[in-house]
N, C-alpha and C. Protein backbone atom coordinates (compact mmCIF):
# COMPACT_ATOMS: atom_id res chain seq x y z
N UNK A 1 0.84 -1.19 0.00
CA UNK A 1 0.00 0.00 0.00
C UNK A 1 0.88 1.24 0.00
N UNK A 2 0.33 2.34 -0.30
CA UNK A 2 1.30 3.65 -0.78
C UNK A 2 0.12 4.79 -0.06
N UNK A 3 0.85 5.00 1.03
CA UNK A 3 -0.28 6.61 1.41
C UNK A 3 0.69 7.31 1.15
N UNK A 4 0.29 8.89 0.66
CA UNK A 4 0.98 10.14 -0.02
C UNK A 4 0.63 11.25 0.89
N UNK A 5 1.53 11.64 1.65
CA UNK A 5 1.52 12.58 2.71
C UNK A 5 2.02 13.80 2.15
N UNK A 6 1.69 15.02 3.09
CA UNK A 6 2.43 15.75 2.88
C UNK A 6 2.17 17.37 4.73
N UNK A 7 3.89 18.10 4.22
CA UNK A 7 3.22 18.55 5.68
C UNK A 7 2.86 20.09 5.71
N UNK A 8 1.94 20.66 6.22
CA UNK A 8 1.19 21.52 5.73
C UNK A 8 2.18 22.89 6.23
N UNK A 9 2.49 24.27 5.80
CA UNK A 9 3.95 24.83 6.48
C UNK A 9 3.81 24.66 7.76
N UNK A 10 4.99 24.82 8.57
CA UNK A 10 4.72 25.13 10.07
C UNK A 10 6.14 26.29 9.90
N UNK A 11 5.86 27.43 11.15
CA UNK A 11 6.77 28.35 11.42
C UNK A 11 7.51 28.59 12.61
N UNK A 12 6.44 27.93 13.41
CA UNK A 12 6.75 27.38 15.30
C UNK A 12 7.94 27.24 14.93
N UNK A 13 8.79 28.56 16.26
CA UNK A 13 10.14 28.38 16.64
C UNK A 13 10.52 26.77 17.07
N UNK A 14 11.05 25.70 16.86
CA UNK A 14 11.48 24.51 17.86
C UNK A 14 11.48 24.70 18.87
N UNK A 15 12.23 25.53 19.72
CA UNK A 15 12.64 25.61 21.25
C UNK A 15 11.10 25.75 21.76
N UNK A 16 10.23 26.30 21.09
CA UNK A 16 8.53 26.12 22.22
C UNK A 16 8.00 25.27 22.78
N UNK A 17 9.06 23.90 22.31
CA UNK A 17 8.45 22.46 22.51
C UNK A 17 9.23 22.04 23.59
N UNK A 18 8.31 21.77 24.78
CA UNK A 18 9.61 20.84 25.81
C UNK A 18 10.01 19.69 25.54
N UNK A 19 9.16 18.72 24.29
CA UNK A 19 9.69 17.76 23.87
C UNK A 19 10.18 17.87 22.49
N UNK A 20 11.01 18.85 22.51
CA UNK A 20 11.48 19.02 21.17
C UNK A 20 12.57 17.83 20.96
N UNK A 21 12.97 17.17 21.86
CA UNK A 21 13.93 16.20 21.31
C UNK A 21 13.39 14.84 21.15
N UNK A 22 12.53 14.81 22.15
CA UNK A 22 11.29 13.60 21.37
C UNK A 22 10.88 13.93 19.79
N UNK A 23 10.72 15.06 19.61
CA UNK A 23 9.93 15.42 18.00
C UNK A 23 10.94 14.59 16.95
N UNK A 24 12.44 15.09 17.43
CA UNK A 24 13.90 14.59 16.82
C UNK A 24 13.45 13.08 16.37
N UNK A 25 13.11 12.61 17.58
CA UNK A 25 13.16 11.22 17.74
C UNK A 25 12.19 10.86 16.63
N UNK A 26 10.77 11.28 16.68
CA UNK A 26 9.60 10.98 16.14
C UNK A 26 10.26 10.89 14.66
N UNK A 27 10.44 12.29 14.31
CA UNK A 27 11.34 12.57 12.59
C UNK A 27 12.01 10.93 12.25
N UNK A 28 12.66 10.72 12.76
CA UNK A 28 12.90 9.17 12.34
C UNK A 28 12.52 8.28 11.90
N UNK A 29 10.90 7.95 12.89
CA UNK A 29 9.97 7.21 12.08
C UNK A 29 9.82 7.56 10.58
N UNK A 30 9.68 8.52 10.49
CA UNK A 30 9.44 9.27 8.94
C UNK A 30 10.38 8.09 8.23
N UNK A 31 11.80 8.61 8.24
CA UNK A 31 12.59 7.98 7.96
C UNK A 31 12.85 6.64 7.74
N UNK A 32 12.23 5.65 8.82
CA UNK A 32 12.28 4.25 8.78
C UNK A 32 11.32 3.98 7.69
N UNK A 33 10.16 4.64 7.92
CA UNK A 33 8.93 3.72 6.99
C UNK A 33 9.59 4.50 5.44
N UNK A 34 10.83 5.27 5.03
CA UNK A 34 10.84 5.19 3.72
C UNK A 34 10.37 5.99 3.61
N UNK A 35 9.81 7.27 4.03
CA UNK A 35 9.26 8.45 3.61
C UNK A 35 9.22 9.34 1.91
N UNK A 36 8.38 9.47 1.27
CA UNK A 36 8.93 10.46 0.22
C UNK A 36 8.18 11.55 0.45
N UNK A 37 8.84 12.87 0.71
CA UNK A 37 8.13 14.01 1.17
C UNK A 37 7.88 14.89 0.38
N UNK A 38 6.46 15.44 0.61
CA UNK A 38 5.93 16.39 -0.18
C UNK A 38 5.80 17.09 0.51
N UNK A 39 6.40 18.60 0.88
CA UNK A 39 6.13 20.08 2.00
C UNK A 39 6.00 21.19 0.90
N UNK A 40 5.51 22.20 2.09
CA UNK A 40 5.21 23.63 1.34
C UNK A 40 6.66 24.83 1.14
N UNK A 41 7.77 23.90 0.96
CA UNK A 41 9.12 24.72 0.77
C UNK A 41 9.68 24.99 1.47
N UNK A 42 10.98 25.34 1.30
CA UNK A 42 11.98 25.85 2.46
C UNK A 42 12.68 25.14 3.05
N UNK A 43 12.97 25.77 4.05
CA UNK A 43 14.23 25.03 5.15
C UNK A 43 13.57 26.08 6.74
N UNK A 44 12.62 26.69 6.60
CA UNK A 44 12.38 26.57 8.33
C UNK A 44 11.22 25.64 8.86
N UNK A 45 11.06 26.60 10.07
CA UNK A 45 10.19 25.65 11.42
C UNK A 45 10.01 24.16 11.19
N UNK A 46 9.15 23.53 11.66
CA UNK A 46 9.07 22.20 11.59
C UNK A 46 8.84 21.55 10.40
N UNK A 47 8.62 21.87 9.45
CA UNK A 47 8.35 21.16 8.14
C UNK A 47 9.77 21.72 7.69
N UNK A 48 10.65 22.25 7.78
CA UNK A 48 12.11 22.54 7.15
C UNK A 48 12.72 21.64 7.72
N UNK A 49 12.67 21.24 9.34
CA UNK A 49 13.78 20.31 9.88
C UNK A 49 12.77 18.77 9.40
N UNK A 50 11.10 18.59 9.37
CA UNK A 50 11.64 17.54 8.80
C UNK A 50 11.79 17.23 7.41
N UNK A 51 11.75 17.91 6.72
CA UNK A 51 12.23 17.83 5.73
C UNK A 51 13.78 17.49 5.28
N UNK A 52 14.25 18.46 5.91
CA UNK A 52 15.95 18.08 6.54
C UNK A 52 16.51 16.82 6.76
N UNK A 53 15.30 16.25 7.64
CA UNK A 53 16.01 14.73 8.01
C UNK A 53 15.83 13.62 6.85
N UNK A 54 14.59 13.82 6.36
CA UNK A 54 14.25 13.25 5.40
C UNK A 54 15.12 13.01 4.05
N UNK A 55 15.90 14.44 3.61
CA UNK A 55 16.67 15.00 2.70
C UNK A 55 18.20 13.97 2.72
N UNK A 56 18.50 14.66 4.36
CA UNK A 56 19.92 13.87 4.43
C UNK A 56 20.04 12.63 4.65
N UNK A 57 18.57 12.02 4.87
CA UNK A 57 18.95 10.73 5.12
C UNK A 57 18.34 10.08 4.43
N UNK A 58 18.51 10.53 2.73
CA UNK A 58 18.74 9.80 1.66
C UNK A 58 17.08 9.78 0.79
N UNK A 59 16.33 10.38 1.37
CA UNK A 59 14.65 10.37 1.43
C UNK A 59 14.30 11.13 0.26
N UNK A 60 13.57 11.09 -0.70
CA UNK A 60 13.01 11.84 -2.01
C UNK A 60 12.38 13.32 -1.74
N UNK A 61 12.50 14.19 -1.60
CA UNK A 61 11.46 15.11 -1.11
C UNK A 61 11.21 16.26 -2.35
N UNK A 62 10.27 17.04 -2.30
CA UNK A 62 10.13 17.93 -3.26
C UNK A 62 8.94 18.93 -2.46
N UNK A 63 8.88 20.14 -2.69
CA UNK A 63 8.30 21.42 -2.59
C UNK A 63 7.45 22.00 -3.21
N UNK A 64 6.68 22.28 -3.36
CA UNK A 64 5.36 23.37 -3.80
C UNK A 64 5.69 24.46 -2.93
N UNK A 65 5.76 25.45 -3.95
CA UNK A 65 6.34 27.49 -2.93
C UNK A 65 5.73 27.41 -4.08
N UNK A 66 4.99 29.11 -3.52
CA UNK A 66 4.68 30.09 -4.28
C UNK A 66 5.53 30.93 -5.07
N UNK A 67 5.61 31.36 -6.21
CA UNK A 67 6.81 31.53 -7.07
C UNK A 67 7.37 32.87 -6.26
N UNK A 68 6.56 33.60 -6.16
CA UNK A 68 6.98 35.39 -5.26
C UNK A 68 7.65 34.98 -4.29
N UNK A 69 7.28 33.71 -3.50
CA UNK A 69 8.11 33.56 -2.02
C UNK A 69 9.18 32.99 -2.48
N UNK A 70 9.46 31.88 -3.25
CA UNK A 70 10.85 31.04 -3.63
C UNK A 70 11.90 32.47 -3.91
N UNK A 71 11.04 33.04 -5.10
CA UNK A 71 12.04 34.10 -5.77
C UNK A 71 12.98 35.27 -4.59
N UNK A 72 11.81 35.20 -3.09
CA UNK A 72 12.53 36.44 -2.34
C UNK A 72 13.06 35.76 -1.55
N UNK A 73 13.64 34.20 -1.34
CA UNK A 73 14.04 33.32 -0.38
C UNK A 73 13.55 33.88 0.85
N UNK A 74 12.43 34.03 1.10
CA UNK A 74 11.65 34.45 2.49
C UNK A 74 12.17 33.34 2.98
N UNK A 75 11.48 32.27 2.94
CA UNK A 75 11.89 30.73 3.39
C UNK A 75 13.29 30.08 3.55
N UNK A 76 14.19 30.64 2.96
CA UNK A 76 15.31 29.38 2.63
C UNK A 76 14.46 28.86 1.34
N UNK A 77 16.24 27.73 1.26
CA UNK A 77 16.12 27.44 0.08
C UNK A 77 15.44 26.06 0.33
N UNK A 78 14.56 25.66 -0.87
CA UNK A 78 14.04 24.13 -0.80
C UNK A 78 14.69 22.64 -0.77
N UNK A 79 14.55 22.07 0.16
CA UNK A 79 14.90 20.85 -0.01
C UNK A 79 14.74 19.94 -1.28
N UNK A 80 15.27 18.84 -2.04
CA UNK A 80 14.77 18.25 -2.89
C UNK A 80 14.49 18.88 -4.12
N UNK A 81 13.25 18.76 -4.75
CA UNK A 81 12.57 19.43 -5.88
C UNK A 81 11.90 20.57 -5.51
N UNK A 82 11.98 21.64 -6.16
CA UNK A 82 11.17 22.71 -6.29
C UNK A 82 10.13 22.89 -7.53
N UNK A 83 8.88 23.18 -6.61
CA UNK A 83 7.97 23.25 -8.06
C UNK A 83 7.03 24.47 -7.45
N UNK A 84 7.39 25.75 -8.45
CA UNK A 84 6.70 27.00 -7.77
C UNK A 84 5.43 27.00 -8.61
N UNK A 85 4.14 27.61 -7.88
CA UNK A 85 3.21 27.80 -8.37
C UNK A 85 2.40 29.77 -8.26
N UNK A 86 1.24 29.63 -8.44
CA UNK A 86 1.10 31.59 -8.35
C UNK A 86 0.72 31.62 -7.12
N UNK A 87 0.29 30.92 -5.76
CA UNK A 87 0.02 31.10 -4.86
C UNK A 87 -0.61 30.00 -4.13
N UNK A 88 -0.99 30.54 -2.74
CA UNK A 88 -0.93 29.63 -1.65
C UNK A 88 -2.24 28.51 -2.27
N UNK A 89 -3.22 29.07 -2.41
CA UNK A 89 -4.17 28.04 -3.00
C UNK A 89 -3.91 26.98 -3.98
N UNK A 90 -2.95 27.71 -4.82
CA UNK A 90 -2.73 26.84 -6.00
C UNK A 90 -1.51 25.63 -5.36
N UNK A 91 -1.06 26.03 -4.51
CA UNK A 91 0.11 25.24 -3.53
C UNK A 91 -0.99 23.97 -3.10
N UNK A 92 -1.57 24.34 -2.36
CA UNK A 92 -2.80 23.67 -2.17
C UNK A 92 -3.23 22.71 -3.33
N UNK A 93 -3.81 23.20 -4.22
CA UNK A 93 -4.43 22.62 -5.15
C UNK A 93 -3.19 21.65 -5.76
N UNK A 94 -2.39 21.75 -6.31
CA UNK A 94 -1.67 20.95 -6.75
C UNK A 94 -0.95 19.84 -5.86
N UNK A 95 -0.76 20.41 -4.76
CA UNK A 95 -0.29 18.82 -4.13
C UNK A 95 -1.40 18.09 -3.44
N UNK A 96 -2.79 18.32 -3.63
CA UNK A 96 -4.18 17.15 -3.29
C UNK A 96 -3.88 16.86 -4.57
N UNK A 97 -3.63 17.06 -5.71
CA UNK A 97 -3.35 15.84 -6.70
C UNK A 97 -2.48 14.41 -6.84
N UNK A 98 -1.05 15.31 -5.93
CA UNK A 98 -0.05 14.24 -6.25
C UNK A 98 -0.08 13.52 -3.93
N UNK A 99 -0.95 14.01 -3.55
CA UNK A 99 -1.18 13.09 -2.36
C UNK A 99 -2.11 12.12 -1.82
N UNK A 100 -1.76 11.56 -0.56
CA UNK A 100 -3.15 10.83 -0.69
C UNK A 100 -3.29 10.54 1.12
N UNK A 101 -2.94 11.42 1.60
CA UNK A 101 -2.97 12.08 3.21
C UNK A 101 -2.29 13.11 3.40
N UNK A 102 -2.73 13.64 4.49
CA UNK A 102 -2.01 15.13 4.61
C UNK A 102 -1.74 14.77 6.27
N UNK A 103 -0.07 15.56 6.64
CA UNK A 103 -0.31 15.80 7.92
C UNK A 103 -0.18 17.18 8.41
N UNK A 104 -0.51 17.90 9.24
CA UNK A 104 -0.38 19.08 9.40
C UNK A 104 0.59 18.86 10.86
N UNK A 105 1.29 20.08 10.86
CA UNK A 105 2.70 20.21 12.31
C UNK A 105 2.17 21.60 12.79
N UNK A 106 2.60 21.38 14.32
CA UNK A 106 1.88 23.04 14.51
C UNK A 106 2.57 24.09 14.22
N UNK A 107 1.94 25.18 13.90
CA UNK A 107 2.27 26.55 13.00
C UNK A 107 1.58 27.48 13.29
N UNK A 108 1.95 28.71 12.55
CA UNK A 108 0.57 29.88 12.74
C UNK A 108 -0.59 29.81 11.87
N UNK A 109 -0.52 31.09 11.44
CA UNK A 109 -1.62 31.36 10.18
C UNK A 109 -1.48 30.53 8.72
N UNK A 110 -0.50 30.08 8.48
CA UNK A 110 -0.12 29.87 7.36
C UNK A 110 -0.98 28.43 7.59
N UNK A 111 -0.56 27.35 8.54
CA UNK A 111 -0.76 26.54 9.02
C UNK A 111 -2.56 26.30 9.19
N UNK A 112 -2.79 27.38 9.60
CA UNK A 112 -4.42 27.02 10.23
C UNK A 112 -4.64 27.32 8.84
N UNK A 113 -4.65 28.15 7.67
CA UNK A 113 -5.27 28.47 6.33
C UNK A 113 -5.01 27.12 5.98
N UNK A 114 -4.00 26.56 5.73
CA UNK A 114 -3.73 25.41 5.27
C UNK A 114 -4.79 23.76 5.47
N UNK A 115 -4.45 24.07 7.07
CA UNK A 115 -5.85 23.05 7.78
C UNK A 115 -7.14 23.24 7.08
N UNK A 116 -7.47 24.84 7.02
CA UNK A 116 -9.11 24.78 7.56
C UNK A 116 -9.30 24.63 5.66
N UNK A 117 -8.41 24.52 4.81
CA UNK A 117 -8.65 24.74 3.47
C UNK A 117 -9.07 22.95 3.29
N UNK A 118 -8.01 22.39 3.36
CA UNK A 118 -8.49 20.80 3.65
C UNK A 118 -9.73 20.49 4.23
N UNK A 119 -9.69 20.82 5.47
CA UNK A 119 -11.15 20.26 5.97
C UNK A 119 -12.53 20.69 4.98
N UNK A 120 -12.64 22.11 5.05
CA UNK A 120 -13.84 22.71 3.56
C UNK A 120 -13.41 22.30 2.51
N UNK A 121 -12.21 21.29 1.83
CA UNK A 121 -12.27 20.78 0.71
C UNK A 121 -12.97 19.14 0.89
N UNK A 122 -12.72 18.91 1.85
CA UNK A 122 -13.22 17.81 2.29
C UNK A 122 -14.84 17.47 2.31
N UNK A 123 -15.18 18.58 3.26
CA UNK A 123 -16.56 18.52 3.43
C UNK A 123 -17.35 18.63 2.54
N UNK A 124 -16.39 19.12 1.29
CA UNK A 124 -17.62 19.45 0.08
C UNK A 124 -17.38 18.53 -0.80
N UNK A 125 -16.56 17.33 -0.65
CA UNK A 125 -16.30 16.68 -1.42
C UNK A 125 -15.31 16.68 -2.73
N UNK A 126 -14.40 17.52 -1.76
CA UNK A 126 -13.44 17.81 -3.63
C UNK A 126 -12.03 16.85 -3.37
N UNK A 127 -11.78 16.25 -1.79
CA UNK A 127 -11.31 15.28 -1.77
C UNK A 127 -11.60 14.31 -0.30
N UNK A 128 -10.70 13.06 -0.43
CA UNK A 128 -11.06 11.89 0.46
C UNK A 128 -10.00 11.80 1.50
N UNK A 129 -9.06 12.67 1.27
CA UNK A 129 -7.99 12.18 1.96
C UNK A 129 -7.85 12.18 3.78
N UNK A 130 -7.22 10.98 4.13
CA UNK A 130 -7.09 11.37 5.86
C UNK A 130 -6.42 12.46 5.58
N UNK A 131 -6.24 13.88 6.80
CA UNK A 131 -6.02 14.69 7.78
C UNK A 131 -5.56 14.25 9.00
N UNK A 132 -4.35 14.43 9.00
CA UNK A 132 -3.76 14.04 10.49
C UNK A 132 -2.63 15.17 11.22
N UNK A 133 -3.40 15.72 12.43
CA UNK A 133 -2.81 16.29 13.20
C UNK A 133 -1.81 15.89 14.16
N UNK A 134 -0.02 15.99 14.29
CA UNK A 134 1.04 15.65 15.14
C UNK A 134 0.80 16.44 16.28
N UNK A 135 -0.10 16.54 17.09
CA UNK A 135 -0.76 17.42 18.19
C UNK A 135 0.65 17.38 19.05
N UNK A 136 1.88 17.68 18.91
CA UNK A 136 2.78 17.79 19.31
C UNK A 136 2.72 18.96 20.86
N UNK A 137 2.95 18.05 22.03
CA UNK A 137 3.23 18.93 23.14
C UNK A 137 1.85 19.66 23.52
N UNK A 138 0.65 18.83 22.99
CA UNK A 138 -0.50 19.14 22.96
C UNK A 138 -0.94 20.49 22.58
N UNK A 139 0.04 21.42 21.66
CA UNK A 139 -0.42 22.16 20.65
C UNK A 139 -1.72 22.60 19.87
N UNK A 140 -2.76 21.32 19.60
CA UNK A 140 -3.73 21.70 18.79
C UNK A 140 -4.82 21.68 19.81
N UNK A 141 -4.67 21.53 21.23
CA UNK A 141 -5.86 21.34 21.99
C UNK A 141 -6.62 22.16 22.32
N UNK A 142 -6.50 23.11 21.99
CA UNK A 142 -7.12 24.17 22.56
C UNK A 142 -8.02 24.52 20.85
N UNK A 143 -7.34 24.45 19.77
CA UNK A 143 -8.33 24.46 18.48
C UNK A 143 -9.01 22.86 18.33
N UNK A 144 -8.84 22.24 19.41
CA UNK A 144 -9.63 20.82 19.00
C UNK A 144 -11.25 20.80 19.74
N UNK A 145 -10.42 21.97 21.19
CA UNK A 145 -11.52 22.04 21.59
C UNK A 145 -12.85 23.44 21.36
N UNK A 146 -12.02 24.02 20.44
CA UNK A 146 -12.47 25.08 19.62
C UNK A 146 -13.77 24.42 18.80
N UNK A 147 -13.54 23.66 18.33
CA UNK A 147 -13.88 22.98 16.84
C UNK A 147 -15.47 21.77 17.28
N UNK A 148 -14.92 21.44 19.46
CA UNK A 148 -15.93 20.53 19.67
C UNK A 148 -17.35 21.77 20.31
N UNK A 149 -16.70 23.08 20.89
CA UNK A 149 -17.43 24.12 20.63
C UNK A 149 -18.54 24.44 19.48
N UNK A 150 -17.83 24.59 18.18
CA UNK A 150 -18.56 24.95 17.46
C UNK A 150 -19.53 23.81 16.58
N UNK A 151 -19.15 22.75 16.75
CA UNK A 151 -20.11 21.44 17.03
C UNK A 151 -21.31 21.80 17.92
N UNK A 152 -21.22 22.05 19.11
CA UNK A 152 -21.99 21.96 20.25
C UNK A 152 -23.22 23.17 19.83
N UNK A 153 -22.27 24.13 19.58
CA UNK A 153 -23.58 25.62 19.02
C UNK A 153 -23.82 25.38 17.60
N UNK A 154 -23.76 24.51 16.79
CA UNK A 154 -24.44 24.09 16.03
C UNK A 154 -23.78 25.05 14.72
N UNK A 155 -22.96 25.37 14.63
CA UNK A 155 -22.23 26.14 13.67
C UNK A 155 -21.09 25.48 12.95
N UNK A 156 -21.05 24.15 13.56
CA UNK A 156 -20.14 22.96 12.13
C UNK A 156 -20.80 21.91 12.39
N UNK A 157 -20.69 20.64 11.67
CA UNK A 157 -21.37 19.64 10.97
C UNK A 157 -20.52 18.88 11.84
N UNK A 158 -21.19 18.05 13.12
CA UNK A 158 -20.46 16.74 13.71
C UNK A 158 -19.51 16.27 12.64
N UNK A 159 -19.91 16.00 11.66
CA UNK A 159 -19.81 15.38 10.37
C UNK A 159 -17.98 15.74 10.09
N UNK A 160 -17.77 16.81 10.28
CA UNK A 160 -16.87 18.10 9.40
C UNK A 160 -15.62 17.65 11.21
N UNK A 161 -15.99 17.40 12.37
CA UNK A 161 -15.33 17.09 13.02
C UNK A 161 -13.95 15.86 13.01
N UNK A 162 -15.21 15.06 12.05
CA UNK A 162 -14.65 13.55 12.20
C UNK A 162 -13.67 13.50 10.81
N UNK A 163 -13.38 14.69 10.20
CA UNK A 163 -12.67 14.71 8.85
C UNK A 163 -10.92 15.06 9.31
N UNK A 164 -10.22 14.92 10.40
CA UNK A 164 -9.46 14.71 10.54
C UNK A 164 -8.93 13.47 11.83
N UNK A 165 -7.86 13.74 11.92
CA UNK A 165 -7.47 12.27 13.08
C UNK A 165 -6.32 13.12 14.21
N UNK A 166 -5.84 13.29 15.18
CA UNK A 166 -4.64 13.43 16.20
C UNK A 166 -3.87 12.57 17.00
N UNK A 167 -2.92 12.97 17.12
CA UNK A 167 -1.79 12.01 17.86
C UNK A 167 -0.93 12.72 18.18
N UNK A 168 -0.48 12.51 19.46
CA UNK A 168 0.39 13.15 20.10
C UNK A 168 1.78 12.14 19.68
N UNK A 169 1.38 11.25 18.47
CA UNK A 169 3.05 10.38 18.50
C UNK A 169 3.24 10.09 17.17
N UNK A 170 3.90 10.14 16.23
CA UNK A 170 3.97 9.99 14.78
C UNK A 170 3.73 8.79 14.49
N UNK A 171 4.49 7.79 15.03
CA UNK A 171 3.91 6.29 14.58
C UNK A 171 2.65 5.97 14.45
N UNK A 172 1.77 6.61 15.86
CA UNK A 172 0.36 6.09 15.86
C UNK A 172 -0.58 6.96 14.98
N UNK A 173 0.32 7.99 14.99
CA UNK A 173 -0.84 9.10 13.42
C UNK A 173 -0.50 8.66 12.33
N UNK A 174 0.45 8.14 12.10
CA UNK A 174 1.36 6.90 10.55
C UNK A 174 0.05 5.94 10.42
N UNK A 175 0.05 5.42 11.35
CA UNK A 175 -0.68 3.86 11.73
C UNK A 175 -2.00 4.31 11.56
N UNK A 176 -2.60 5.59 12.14
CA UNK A 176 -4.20 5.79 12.04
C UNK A 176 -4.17 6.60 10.34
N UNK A 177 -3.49 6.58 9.74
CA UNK A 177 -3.69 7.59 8.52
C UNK A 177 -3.45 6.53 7.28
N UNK A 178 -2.96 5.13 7.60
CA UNK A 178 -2.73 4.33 7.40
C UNK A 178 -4.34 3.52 7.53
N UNK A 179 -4.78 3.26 8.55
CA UNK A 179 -6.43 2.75 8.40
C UNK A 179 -7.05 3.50 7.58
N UNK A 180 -7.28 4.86 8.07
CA UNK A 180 -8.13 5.41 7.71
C UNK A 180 -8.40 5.53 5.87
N UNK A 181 -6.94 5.23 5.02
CA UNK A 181 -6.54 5.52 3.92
C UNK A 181 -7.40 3.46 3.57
N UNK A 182 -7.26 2.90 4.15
CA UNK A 182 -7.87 1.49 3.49
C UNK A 182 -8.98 1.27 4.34
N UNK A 183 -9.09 1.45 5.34
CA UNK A 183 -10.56 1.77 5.63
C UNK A 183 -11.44 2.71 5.65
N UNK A 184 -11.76 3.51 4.65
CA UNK A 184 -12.39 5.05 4.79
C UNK A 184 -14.19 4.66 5.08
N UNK A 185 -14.98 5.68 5.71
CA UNK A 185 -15.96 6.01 5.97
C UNK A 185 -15.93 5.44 7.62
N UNK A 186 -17.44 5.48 8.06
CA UNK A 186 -17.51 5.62 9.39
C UNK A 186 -17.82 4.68 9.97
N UNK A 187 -17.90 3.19 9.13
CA UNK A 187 -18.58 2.10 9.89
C UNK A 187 -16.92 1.34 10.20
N UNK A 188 -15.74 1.56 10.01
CA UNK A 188 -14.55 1.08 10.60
C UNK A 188 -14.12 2.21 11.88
N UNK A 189 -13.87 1.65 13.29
CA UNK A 189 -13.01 2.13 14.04
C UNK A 189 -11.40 1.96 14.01
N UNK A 190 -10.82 2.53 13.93
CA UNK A 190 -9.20 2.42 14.26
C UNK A 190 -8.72 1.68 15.98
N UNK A 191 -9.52 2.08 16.68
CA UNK A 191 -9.29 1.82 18.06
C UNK A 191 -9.79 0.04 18.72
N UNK A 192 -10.90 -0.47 17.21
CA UNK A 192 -10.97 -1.37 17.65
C UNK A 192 -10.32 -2.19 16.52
N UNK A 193 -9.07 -1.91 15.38
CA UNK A 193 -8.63 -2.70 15.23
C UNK A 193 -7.52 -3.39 15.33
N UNK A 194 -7.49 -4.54 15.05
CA UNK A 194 -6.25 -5.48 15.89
C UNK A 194 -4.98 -5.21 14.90
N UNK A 195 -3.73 -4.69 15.40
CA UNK A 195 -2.50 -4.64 14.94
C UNK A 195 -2.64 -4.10 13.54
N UNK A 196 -2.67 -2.40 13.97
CA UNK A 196 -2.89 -1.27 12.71
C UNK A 196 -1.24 -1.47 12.10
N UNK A 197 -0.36 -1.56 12.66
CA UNK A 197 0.50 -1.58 12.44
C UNK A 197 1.49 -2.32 11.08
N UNK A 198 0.37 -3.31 11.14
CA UNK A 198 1.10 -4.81 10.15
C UNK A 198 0.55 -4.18 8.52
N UNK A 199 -0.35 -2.83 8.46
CA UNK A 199 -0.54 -2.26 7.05
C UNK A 199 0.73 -1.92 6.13
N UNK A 200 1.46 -1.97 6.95
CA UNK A 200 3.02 -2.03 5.86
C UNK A 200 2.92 -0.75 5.21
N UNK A 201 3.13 0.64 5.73
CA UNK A 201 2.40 1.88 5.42
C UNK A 201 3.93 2.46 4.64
N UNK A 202 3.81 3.02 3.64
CA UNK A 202 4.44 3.75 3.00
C UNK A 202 4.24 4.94 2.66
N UNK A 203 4.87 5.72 2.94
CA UNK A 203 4.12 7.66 2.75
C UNK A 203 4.96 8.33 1.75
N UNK A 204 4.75 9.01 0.90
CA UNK A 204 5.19 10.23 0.60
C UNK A 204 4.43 11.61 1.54
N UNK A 205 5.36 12.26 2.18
CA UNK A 205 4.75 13.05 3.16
C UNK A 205 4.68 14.77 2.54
């Protein structure tokens, strides 16, 4: 099986994380399962270092930047392949073609546009793919519980909740993005199945 990842920007300084050397650790997994990475460019915050690891340790990776940002090296320079497009949407749009999961790392604005563009592409049906949050250092909890808020007042679709997945550990968001990619819809649980693990998961991230 072949899931096609990719990681949505992140800008988060490293040092914010008290387990930033666990994250180190996590980046590895990437690495073991064979990773081929698909990110939104560059060489910073967390999608630059893992990209980085991925890069030097022999891993395929390639970039989608917006041509204005590559051209003013806002970012650093890209790991792997560079493929500039006219903008952030179209960044977007072109790598839901060549993926087939997304993970998002925590970030700012760039990051949440990125998320909330997936999920409303999702909900409307323009794609299938798992969404998986590295809720790193419990980072997204406070927009997870944002999100069970606006569930509750009736201003998102239970429905629109269940269109992504979290993990506070890369293997087990590997492993659930991994079900979710051969078991899709709502009558399979992840939690009740036996040894997610043995899916033999391969990512381009």
């Amino acid at each position: 099986m072949m899931i096609i990842d990719r990681l949505v920007r992140s800008e988060a300084p490293t040092e914010q994380f008290s387990d930033w050397d666990q994250f180190w650790v996590q980046s590895g997994e990437l690495v073991r399962r064979k990773i081929r990475l698909t990110y939104g460019g560059g060489n910073v915050g967390l999608q630059g270092a893992v990209a980085s690891i991925v890069y030097t340790n022999g891993g395929i990776v390639r970039g989608f930047i917006p041509g204005y940002i590559a051209a003013q090296q806002v970012y650093g320079p890209t790991y792997g392949a560079e493929y500039t497009v006219s903008s952030n949407y179209y960044k977007h749009f072109e790598m839901n073609h060549v993926v087939e999961a997304f993970i998002v790392l925590p970030g700012g604005i760039d990051t949440m546009e990125g998320l909330f563009t997936l999920i409303s592409w999702a909900s409307e049906g323009l794609h299938s793919k798992p969404i998986g949050l590295l809720n790193i250092d419990g980072y997204f909890n406070n927009l997870i519980k944002f999100l069970d808020n606006a569930v509750r007042q009736n201003f998102m679709a239970s429905s629109q909740k269940k269109l992504f997945i979290s993990s506070f550990f890369i293997d087990e968001l590997l492993d659930k993005l991994a079900f979710a990619k051969t078991f899709p819809g709502p009558g399979a649980s992840y939690d009740e199945f036996v040894n997610p693990g043995a899916l033999g998961l391969e990512l381009h991230l």
